[in-house]
PDB file of N, CA and C in Angstrom:
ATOM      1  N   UNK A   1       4.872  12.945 -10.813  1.00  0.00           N
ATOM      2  CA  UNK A   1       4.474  13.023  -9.414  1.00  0.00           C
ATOM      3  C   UNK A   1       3.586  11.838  -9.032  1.00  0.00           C
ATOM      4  N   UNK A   2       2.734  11.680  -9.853  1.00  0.00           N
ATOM      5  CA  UNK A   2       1.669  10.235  -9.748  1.00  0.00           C
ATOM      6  C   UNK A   2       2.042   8.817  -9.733  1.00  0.00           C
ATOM      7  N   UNK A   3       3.175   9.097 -10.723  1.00  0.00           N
ATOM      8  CA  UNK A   3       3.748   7.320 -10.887  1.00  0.00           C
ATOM      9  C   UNK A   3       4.643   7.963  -9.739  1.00  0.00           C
ATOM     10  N   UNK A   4       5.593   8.362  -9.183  1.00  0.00           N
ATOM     11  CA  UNK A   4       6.339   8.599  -7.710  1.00  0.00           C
ATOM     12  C   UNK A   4       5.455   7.874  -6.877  1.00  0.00           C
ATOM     13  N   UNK A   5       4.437   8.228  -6.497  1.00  0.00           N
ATOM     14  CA  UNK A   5       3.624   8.212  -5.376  1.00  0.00           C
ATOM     15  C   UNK A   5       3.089   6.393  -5.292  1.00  0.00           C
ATOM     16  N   UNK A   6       2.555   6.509  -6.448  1.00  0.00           N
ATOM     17  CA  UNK A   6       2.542   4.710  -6.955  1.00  0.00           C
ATOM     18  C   UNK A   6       3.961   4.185  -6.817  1.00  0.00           C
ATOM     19  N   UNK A   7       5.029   4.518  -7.323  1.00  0.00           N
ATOM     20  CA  UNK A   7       6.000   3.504  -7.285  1.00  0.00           C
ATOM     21  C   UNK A   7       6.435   3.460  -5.833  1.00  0.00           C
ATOM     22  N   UNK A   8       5.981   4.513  -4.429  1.00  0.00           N
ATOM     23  CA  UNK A   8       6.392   4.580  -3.198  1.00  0.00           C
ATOM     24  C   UNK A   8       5.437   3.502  -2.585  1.00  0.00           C
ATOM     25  N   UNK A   9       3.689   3.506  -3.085  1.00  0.00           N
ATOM     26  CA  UNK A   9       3.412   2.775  -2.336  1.00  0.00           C
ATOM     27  C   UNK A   9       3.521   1.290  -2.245  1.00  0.00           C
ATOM     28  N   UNK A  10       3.926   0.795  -3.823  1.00  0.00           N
ATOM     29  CA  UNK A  10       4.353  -0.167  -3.876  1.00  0.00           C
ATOM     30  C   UNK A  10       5.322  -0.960  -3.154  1.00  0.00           C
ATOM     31  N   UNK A  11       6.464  -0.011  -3.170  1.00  0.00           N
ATOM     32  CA  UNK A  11       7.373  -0.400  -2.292  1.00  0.00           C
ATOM     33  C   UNK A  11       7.405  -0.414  -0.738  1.00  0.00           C
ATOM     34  N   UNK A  12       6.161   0.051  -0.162  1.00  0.00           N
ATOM     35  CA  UNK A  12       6.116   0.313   1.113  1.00  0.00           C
ATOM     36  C   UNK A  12       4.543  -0.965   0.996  1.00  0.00           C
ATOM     37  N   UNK A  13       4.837  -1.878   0.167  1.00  0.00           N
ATOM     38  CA  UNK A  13       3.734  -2.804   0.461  1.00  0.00           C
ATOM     39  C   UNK A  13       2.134  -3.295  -0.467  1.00  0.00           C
ATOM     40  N   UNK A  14       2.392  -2.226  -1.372  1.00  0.00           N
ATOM     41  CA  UNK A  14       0.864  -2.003  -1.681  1.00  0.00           C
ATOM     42  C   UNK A  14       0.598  -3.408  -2.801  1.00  0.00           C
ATOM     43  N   UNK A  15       2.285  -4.092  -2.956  1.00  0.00           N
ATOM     44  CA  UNK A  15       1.846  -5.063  -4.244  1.00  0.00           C
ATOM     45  C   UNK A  15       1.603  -6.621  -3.556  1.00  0.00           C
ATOM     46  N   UNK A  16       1.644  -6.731  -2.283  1.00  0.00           N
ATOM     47  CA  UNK A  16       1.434  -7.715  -1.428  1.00  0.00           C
ATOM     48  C   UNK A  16       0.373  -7.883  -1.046  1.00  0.00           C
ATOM     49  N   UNK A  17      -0.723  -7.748  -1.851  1.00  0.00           N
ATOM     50  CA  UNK A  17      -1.965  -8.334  -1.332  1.00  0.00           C
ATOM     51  C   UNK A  17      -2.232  -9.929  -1.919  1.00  0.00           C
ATOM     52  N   UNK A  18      -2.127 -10.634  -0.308  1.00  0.00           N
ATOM     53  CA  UNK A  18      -1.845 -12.156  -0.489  1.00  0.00           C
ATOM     54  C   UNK A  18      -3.403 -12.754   0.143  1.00  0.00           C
ATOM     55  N   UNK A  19      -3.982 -12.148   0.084  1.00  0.00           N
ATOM     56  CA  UNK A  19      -5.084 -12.400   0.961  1.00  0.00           C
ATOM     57  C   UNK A  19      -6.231 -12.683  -0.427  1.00  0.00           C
ATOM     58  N   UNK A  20      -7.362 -13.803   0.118  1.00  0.00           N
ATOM     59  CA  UNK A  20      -8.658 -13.981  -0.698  1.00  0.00           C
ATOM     60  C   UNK A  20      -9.659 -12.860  -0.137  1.00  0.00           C
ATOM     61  N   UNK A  21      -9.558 -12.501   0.881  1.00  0.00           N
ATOM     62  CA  UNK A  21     -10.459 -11.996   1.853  1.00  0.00           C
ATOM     63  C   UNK A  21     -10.202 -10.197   1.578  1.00  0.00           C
ATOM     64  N   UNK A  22     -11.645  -9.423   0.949  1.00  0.00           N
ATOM     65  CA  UNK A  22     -11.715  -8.030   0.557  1.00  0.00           C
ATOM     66  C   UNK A  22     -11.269  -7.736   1.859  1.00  0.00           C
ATOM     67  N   UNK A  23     -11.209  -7.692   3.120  1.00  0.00           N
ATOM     68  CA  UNK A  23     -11.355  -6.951   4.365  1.00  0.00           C
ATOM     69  C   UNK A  23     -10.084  -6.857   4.991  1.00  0.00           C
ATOM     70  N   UNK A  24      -9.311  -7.869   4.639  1.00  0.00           N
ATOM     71  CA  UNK A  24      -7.828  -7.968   5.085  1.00  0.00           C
ATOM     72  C   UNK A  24      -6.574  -7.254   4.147  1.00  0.00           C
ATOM     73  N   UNK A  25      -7.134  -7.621   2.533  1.00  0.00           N
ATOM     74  CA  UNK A  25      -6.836  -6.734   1.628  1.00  0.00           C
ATOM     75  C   UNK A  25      -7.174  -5.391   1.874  1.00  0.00           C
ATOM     76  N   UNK A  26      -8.100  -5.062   2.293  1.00  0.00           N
ATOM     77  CA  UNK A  26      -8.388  -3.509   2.409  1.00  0.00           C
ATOM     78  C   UNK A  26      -7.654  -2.668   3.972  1.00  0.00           C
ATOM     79  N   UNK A  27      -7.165  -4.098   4.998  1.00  0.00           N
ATOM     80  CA  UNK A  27      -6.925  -3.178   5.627  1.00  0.00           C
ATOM     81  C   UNK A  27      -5.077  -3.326   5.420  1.00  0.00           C
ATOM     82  N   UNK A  28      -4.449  -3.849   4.680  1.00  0.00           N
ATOM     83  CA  UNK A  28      -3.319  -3.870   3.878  1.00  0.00           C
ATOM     84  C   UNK A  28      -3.074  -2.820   3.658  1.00  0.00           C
ATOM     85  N   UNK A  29      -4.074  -2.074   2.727  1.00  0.00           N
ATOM     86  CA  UNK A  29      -3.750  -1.063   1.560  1.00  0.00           C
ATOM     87  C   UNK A  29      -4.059  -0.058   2.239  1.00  0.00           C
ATOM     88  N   UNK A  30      -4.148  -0.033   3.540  1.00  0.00           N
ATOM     89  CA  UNK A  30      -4.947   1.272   4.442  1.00  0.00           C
ATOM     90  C   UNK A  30      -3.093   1.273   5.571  1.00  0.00           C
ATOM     91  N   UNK A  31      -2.518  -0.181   5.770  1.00  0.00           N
ATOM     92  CA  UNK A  31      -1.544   0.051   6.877  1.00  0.00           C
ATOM     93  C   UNK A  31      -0.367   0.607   5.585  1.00  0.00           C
ATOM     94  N   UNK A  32      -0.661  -0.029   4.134  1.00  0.00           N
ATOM     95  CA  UNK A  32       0.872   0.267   3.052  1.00  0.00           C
ATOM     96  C   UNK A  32       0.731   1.811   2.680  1.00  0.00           C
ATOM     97  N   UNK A  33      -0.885   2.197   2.739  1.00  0.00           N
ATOM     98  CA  UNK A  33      -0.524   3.506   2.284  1.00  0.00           C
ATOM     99  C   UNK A  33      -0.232   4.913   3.620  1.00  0.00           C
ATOM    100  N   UNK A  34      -0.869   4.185   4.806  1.00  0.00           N
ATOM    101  CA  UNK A  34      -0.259   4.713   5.741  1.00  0.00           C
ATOM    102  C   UNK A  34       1.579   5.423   5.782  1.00  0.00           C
ATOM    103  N   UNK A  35       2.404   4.114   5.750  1.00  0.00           N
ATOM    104  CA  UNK A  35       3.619   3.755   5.637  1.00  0.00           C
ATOM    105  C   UNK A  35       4.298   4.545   5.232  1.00  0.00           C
ATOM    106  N   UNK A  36       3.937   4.748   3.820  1.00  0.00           N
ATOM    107  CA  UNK A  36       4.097   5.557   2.756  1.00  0.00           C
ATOM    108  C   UNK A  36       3.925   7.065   3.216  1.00  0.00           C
ATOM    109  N   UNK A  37       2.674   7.489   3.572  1.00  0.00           N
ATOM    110  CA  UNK A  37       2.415   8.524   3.760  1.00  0.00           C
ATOM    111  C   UNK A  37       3.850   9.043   5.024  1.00  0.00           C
ATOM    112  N   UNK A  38       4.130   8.414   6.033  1.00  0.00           N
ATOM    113  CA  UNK A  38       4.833   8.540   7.128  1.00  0.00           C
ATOM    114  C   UNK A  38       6.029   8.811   6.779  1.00  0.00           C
ATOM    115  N   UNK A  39       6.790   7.995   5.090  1.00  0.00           N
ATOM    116  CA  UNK A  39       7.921   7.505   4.711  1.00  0.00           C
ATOM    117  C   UNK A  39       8.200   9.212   4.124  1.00  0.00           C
ATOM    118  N   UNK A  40       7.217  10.051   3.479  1.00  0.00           N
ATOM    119  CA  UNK A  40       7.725  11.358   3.062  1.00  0.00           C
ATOM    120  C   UNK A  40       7.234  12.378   3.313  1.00  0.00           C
TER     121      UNK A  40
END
């Protein structure tokens, strides 16, 4: 169930953090896990 949930958010973005900047990274991982959440 755990690696599911990891391998969803990945794919909905979560391995694209291209950014130097904590704040842009953080709001990444806030729109990928959104996504995710929406996707099931």
């Amino acid at each position: 169930m755990a690696r599911d949930l990891v391998r969803q958010a990945k794919a909905c973005g979560l391995r694209l953090l291209h950014s130097q900047s904590w704040a842009v990274n953080k709001d990444w991982m806030l729109a990928a896990n959104l996504a995710a959440d929406l996707d099931t």
